[in-house]
PDB file of N, CA and C in Angstrom:
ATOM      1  N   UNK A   1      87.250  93.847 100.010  1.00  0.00           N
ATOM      2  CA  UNK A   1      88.429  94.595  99.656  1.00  0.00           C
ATOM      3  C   UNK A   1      88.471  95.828 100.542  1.00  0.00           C
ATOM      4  N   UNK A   2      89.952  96.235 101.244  1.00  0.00           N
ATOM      5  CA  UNK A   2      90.362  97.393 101.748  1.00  0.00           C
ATOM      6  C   UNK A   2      90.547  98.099 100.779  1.00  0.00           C
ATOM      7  N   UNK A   3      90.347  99.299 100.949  1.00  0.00           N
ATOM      8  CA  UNK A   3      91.500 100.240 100.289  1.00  0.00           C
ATOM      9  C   UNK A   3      92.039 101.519 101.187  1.00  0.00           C
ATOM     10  N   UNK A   4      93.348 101.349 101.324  1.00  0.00           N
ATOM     11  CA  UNK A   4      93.868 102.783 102.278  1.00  0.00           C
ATOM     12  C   UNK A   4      94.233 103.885 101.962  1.00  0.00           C
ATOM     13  N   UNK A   5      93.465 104.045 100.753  1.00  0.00           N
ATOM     14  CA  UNK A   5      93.675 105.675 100.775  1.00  0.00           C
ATOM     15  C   UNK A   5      92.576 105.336  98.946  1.00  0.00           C
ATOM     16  N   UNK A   6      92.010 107.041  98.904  1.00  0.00           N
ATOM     17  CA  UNK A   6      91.391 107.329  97.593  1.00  0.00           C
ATOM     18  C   UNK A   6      92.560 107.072  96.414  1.00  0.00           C
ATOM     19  N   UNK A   7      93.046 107.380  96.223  1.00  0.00           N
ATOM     20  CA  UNK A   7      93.789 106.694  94.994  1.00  0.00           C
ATOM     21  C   UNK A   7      94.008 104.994  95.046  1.00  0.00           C
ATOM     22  N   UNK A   8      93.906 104.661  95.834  1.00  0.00           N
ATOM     23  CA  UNK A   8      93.805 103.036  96.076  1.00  0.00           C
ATOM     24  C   UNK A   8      92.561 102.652  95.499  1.00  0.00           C
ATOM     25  N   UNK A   9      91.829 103.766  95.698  1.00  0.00           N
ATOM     26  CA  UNK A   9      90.078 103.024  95.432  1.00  0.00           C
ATOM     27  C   UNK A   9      89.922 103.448  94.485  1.00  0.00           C
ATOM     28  N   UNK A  10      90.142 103.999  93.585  1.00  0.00           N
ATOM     29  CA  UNK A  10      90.134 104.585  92.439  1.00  0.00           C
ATOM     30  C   UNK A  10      91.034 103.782  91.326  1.00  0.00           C
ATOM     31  N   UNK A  11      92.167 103.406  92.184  1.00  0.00           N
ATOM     32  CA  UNK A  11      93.409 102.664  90.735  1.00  0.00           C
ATOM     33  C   UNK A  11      92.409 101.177  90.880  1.00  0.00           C
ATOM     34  N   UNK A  12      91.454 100.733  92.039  1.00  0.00           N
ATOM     35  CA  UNK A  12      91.070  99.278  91.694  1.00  0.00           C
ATOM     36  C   UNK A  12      89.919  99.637  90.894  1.00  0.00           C
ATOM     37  N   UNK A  13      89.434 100.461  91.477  1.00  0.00           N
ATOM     38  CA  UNK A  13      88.084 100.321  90.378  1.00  0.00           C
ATOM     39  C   UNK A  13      88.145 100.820  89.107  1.00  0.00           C
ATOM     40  N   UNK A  14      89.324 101.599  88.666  1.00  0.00           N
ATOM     41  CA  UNK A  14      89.354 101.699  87.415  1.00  0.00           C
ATOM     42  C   UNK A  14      90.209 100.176  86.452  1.00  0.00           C
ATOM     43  N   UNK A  15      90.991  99.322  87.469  1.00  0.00           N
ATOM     44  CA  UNK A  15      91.108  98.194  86.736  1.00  0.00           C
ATOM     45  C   UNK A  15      90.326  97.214  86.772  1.00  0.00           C
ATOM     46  N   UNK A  16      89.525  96.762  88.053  1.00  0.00           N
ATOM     47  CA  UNK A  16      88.294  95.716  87.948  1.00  0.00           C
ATOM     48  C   UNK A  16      86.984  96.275  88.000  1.00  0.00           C
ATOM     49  N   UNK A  17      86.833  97.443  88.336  1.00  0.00           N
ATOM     50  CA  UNK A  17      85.352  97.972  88.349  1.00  0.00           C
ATOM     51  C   UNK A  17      84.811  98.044  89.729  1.00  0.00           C
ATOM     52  N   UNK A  18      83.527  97.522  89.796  1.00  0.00           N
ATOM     53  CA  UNK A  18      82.550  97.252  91.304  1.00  0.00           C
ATOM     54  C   UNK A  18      82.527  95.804  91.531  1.00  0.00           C
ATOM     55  N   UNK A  19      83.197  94.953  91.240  1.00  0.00           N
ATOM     56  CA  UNK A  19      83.451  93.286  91.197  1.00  0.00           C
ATOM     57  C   UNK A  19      83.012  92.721  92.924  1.00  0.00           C
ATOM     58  N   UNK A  20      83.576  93.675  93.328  1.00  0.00           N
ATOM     59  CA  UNK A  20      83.327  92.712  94.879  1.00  0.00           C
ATOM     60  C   UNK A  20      83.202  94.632  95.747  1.00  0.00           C
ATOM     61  N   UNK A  21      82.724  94.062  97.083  1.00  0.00           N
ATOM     62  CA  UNK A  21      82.240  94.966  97.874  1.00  0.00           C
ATOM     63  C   UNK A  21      83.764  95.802  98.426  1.00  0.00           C
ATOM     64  N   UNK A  22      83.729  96.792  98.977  1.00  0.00           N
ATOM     65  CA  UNK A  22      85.223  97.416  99.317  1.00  0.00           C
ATOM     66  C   UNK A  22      84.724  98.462 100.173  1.00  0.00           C
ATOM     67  N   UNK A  23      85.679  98.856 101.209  1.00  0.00           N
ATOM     68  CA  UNK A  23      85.643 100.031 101.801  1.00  0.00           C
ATOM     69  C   UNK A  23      87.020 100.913 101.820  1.00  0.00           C
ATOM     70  N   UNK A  24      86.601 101.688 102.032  1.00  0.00           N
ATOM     71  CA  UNK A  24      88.011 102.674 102.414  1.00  0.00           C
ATOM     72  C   UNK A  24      88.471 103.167 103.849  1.00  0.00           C
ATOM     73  N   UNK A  25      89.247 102.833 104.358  1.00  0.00           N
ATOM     74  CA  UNK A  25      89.663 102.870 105.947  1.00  0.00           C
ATOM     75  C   UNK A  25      91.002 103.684 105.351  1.00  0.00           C
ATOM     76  N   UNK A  26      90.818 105.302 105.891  1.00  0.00           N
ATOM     77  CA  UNK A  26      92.251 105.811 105.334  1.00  0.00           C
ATOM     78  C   UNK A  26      93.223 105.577 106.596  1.00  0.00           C
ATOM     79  N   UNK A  27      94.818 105.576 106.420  1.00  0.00           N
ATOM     80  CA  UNK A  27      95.365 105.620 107.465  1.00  0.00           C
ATOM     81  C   UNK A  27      96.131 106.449 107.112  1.00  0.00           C
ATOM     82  N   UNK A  28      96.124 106.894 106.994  1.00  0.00           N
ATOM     83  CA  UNK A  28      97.034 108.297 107.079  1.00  0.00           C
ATOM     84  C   UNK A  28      98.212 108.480 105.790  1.00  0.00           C
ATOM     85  N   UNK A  29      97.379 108.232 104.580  1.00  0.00           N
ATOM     86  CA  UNK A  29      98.413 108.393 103.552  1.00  0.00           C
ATOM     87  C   UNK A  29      98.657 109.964 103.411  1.00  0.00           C
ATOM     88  N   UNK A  30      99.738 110.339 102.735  1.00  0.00           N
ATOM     89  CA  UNK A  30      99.656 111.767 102.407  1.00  0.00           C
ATOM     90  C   UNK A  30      99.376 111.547 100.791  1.00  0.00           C
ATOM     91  N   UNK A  31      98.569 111.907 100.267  1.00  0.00           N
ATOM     92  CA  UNK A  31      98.435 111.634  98.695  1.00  0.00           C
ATOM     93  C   UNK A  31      98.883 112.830  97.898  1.00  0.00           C
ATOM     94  N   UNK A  32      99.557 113.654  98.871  1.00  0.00           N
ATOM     95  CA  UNK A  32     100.395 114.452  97.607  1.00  0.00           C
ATOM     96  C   UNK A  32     101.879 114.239  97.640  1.00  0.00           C
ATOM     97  N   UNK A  33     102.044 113.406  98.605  1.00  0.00           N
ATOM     98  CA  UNK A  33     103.330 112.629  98.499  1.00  0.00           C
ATOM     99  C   UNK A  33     103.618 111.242  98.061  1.00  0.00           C
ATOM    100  N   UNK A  34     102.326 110.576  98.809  1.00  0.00           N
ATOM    101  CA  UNK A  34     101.925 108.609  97.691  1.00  0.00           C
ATOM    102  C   UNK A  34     101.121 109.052  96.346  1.00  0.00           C
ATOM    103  N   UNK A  35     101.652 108.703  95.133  1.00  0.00           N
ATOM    104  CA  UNK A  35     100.659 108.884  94.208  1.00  0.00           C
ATOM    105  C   UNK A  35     100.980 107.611  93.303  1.00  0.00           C
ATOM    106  N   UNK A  36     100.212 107.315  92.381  1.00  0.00           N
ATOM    107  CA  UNK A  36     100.562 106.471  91.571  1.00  0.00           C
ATOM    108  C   UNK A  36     101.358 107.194  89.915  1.00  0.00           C
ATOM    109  N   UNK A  37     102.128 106.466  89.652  1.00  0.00           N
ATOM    110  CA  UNK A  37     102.984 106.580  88.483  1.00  0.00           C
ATOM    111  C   UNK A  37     102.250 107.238  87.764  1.00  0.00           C
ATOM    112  N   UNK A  38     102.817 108.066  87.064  1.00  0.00           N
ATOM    113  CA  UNK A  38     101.834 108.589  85.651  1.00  0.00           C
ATOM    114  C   UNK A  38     102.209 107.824  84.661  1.00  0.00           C
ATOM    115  N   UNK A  39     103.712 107.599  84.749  1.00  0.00           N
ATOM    116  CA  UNK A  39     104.281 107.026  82.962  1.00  0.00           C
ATOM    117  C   UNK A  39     104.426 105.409  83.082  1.00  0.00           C
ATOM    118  N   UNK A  40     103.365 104.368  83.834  1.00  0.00           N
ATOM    119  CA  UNK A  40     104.060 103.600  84.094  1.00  0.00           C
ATOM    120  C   UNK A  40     103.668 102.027  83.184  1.00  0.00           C
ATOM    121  N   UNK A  41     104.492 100.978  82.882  1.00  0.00           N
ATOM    122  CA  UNK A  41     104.637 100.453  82.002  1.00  0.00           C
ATOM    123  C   UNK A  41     103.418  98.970  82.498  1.00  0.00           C
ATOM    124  N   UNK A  42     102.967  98.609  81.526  1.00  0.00           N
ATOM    125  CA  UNK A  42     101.890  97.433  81.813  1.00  0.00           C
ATOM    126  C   UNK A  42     102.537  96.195  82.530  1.00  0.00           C
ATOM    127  N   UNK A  43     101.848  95.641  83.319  1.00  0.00           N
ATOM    128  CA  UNK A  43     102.493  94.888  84.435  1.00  0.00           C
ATOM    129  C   UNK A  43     101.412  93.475  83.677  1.00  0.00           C
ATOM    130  N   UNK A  44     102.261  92.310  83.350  1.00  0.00           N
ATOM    131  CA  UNK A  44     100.798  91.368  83.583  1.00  0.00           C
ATOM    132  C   UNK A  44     100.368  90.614  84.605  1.00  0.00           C
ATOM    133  N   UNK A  45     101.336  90.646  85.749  1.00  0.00           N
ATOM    134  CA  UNK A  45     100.949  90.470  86.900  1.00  0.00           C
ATOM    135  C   UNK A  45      99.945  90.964  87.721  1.00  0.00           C
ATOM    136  N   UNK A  46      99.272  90.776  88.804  1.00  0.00           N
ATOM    137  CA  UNK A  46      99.145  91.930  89.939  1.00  0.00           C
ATOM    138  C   UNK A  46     100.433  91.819  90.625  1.00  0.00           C
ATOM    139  N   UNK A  47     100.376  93.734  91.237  1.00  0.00           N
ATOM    140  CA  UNK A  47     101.246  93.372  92.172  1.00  0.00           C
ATOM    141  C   UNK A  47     100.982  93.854  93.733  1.00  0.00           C
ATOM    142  N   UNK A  48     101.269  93.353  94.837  1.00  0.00           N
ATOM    143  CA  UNK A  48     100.336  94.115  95.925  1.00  0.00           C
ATOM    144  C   UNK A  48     102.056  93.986  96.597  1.00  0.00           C
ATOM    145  N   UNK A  49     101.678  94.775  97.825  1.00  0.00           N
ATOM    146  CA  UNK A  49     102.492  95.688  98.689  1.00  0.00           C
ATOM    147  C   UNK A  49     102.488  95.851 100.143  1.00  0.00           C
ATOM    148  N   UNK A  50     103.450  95.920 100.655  1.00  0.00           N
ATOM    149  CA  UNK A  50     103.516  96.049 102.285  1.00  0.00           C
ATOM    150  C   UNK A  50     104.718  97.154 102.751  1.00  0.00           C
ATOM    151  N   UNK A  51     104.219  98.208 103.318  1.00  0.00           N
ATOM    152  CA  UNK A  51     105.687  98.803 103.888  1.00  0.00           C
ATOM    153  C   UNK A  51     105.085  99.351 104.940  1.00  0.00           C
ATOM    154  N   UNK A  52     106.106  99.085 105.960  1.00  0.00           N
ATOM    155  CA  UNK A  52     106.354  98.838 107.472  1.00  0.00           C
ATOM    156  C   UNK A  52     106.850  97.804 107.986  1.00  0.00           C
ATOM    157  N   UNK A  53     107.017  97.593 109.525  1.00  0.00           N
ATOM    158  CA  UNK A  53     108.013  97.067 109.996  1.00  0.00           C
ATOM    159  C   UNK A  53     107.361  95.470 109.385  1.00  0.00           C
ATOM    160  N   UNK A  54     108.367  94.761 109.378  1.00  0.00           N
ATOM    161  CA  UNK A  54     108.456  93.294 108.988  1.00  0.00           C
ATOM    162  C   UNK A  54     108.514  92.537 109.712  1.00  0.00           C
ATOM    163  N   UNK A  55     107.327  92.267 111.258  1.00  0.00           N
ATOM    164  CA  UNK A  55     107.736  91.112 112.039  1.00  0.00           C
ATOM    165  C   UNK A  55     106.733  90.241 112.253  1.00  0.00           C
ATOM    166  N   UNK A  56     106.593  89.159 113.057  1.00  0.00           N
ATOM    167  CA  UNK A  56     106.344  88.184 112.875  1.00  0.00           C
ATOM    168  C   UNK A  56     104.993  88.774 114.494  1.00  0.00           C
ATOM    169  N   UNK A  57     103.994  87.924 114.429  1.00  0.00           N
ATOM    170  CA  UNK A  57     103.281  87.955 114.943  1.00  0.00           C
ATOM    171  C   UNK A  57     101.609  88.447 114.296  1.00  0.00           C
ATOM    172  N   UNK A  58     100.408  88.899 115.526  1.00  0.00           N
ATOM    173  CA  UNK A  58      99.764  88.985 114.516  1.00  0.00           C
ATOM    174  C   UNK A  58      99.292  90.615 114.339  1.00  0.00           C
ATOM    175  N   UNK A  59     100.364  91.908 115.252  1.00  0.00           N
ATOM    176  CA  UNK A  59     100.045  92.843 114.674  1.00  0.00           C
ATOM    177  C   UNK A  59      99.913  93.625 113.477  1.00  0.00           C
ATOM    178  N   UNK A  60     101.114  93.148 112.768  1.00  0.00           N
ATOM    179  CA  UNK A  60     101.020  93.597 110.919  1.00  0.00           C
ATOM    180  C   UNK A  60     100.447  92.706 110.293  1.00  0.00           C
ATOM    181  N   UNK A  61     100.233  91.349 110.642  1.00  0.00           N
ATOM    182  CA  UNK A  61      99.845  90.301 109.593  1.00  0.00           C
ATOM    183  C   UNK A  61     100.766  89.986 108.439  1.00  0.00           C
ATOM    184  N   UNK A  62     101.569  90.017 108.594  1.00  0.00           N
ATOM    185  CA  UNK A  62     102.824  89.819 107.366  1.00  0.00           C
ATOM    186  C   UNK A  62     103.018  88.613 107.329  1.00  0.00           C
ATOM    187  N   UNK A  63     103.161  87.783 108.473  1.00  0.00           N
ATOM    188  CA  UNK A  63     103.127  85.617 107.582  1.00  0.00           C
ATOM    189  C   UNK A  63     102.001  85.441 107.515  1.00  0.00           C
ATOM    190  N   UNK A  64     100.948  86.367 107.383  1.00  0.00           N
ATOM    191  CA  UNK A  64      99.398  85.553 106.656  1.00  0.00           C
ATOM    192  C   UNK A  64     100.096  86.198 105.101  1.00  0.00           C
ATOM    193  N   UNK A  65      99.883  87.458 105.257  1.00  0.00           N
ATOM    194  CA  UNK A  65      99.870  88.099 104.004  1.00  0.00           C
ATOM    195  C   UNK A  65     101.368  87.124 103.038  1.00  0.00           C
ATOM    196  N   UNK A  66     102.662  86.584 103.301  1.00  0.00           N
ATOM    197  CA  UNK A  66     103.396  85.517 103.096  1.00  0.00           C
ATOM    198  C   UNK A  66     102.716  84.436 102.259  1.00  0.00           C
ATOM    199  N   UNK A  67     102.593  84.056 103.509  1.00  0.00           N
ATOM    200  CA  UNK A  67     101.574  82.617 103.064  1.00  0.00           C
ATOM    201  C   UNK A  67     100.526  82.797 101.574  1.00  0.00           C
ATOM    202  N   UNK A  68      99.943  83.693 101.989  1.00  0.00           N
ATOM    203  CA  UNK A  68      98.495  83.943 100.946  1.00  0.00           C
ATOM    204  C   UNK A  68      99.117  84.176  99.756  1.00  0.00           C
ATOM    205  N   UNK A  69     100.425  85.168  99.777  1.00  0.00           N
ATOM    206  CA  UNK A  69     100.613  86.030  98.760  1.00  0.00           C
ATOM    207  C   UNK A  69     101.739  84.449  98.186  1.00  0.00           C
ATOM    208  N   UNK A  70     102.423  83.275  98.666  1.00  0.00           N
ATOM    209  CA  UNK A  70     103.147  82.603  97.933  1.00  0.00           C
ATOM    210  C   UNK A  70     102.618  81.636  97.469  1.00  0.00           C
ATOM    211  N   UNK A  71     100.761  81.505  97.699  1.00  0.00           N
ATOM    212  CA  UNK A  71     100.164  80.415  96.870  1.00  0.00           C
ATOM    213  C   UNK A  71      99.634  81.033  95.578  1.00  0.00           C
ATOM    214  N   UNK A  72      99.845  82.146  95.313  1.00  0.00           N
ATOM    215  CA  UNK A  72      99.021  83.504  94.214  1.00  0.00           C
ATOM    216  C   UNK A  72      99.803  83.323  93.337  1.00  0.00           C
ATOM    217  N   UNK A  73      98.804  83.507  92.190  1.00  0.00           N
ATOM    218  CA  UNK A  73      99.989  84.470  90.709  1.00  0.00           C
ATOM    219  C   UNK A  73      99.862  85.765  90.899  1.00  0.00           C
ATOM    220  N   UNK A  74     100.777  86.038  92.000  1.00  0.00           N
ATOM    221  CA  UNK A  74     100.388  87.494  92.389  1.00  0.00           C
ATOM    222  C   UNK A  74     102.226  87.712  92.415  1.00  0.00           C
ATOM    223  N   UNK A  75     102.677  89.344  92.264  1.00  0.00           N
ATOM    224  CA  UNK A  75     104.271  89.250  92.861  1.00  0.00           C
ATOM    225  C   UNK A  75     103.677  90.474  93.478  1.00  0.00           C
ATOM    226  N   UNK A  76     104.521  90.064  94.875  1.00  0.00           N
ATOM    227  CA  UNK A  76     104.671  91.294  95.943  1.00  0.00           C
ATOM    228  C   UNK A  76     105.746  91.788  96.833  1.00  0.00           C
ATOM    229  N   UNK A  77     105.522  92.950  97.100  1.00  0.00           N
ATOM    230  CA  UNK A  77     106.839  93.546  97.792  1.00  0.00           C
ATOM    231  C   UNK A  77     107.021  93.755  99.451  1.00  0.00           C
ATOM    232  N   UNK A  78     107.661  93.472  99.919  1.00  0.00           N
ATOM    233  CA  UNK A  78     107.599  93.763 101.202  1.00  0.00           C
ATOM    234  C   UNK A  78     108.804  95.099 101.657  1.00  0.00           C
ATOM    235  N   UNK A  79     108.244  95.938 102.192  1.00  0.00           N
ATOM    236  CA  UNK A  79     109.237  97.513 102.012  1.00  0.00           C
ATOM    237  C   UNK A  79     109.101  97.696 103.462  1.00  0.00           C
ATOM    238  N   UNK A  80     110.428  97.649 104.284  1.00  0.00           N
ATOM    239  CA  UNK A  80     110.635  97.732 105.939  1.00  0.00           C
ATOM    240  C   UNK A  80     112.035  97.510 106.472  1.00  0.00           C
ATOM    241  N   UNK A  81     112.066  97.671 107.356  1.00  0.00           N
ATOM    242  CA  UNK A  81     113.012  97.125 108.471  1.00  0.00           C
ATOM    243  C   UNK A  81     112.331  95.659 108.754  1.00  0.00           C
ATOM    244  N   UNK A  82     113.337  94.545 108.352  1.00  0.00           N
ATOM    245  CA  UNK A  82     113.088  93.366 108.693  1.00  0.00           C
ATOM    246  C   UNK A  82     113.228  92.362 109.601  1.00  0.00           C
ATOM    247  N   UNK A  83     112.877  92.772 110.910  1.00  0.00           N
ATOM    248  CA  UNK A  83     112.598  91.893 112.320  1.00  0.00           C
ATOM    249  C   UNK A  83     112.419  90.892 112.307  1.00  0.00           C
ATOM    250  N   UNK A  84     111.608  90.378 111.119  1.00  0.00           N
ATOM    251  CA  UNK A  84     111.308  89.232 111.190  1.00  0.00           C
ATOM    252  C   UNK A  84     112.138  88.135 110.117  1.00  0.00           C
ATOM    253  N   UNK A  85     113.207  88.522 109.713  1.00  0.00           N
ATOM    254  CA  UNK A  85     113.851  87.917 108.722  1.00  0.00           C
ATOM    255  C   UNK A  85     113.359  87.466 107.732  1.00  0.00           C
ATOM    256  N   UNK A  86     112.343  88.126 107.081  1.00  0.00           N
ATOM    257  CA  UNK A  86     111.778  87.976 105.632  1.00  0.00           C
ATOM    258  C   UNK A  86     112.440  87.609 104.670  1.00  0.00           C
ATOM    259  N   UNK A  87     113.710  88.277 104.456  1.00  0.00           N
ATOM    260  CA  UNK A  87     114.599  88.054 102.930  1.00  0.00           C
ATOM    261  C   UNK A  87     114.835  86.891 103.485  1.00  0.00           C
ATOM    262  N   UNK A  88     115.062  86.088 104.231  1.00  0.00           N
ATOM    263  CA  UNK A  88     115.846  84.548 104.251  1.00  0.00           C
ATOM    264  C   UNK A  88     114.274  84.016 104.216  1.00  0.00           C
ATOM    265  N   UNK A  89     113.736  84.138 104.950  1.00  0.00           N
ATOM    266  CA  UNK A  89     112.086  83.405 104.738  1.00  0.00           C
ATOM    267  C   UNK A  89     111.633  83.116 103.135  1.00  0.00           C
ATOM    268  N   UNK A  90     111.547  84.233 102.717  1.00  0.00           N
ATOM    269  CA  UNK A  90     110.859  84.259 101.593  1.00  0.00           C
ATOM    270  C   UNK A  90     112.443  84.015 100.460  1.00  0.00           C
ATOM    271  N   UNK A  91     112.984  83.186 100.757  1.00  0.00           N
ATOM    272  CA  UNK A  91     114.192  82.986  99.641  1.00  0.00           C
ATOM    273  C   UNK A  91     114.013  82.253  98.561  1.00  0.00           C
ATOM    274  N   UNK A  92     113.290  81.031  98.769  1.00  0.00           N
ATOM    275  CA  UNK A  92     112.556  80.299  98.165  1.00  0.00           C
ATOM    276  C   UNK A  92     111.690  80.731  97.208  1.00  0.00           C
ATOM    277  N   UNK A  93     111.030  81.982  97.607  1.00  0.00           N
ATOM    278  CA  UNK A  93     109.513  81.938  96.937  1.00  0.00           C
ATOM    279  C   UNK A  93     109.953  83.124  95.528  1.00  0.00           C
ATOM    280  N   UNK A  94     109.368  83.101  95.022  1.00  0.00           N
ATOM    281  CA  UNK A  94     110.321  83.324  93.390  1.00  0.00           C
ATOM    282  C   UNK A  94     109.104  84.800  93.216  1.00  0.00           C
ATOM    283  N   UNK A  95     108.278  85.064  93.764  1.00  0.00           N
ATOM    284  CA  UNK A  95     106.905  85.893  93.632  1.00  0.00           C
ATOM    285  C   UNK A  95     107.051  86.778  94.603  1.00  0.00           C
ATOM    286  N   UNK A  96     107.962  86.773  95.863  1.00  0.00           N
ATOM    287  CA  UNK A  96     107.829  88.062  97.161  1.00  0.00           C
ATOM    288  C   UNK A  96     109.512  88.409  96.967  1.00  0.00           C
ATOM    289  N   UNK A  97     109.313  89.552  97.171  1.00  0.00           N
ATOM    290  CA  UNK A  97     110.603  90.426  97.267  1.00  0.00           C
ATOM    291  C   UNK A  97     111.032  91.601  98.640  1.00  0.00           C
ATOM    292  N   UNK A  98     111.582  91.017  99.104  1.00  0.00           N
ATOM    293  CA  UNK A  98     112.110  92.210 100.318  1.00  0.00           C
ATOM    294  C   UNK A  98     112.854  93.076 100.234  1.00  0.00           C
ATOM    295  N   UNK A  99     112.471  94.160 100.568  1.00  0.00           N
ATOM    296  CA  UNK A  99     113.718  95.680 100.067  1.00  0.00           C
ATOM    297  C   UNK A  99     113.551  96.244 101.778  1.00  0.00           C
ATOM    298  N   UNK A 100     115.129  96.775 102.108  1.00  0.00           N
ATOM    299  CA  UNK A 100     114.822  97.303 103.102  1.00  0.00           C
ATOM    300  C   UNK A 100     114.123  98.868 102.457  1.00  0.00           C
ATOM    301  N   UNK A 101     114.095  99.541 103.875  1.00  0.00           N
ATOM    302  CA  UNK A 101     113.499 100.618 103.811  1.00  0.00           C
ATOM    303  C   UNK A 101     114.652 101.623 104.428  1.00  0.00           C
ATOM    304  N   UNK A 102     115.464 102.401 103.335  1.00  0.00           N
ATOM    305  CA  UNK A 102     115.558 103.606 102.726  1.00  0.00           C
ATOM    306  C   UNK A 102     115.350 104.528 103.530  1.00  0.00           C
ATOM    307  N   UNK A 103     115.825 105.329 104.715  1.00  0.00           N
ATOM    308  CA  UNK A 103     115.836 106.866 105.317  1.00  0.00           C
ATOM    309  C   UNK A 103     116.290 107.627 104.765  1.00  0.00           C
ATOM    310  N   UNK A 104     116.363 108.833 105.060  1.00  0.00           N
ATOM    311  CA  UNK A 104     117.711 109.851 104.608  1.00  0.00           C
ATOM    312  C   UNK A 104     117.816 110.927 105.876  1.00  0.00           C
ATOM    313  N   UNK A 105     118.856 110.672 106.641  1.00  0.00           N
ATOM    314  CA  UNK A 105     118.865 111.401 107.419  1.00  0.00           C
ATOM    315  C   UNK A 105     119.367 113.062 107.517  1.00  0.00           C
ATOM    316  N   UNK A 106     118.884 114.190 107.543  1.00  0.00           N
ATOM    317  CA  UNK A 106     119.130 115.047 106.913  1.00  0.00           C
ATOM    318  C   UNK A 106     119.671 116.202 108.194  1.00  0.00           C
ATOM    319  N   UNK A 107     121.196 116.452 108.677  1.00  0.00           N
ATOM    320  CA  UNK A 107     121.490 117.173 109.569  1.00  0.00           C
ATOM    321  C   UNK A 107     121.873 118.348 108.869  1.00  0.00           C
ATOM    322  N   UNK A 108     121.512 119.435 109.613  1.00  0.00           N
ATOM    323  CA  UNK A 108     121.540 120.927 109.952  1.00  0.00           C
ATOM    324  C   UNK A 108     123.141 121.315 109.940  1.00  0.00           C
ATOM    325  N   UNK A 109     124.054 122.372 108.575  1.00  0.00           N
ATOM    326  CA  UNK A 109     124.853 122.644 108.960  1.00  0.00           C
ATOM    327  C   UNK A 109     124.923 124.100 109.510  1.00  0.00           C
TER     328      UNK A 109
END
């Protein structure tokens, strides 16, 4: 198991414990801006996550993570600009969800 940032390693091990081996490789979260929910409602799923760009090849790994994530009882999100045409890809699969990704561009009056 990865985890990319201390609150990542902390929300798994407080739901499965020390179960399997893990490291932490941070990439540059800001954790006073990523945090996890305080008020948030019981899921009986897992749910895992991707945001960044959405293309095909093997720098993001996004049709492994596809693949893996549409044989799972897992539901996951994919959060990006979609290059790789994910929402029609994954139309079929009833467990992955594509949302674009949300700017706000903020000009100076």
């Amino acid at each position: 198991m990865v985890c990319v940032s201390p609150c990542a390693k902390e929300h798994y091990i407080s739901r499965r414990g020390h179960d399997v081996e893990f490291e932490m490789i941070p990439n540059g979260v800001d954790t006073k801006v990523f945090y996890p929910a305080k008020n948030k409602t019981p899921r009986r799923r897992l749910l895992g996550g991707f945001c960044g760009r959405l293309e095909d090849g093997d720098g993001k790994g996004v049709t492994s993570l596809v693949s893996i994530a549409s044989k799972l009882p897992i539901d996951l999100e994919l959060v990006g600009y979609d290059f790789g045409n994910y929402k029609l890809k994954t139309k079929e699969t009833h467990n992955i969800r594509v949302m674009q990704h949300k700017c706000i561009l903020l000009i100076p009056i």
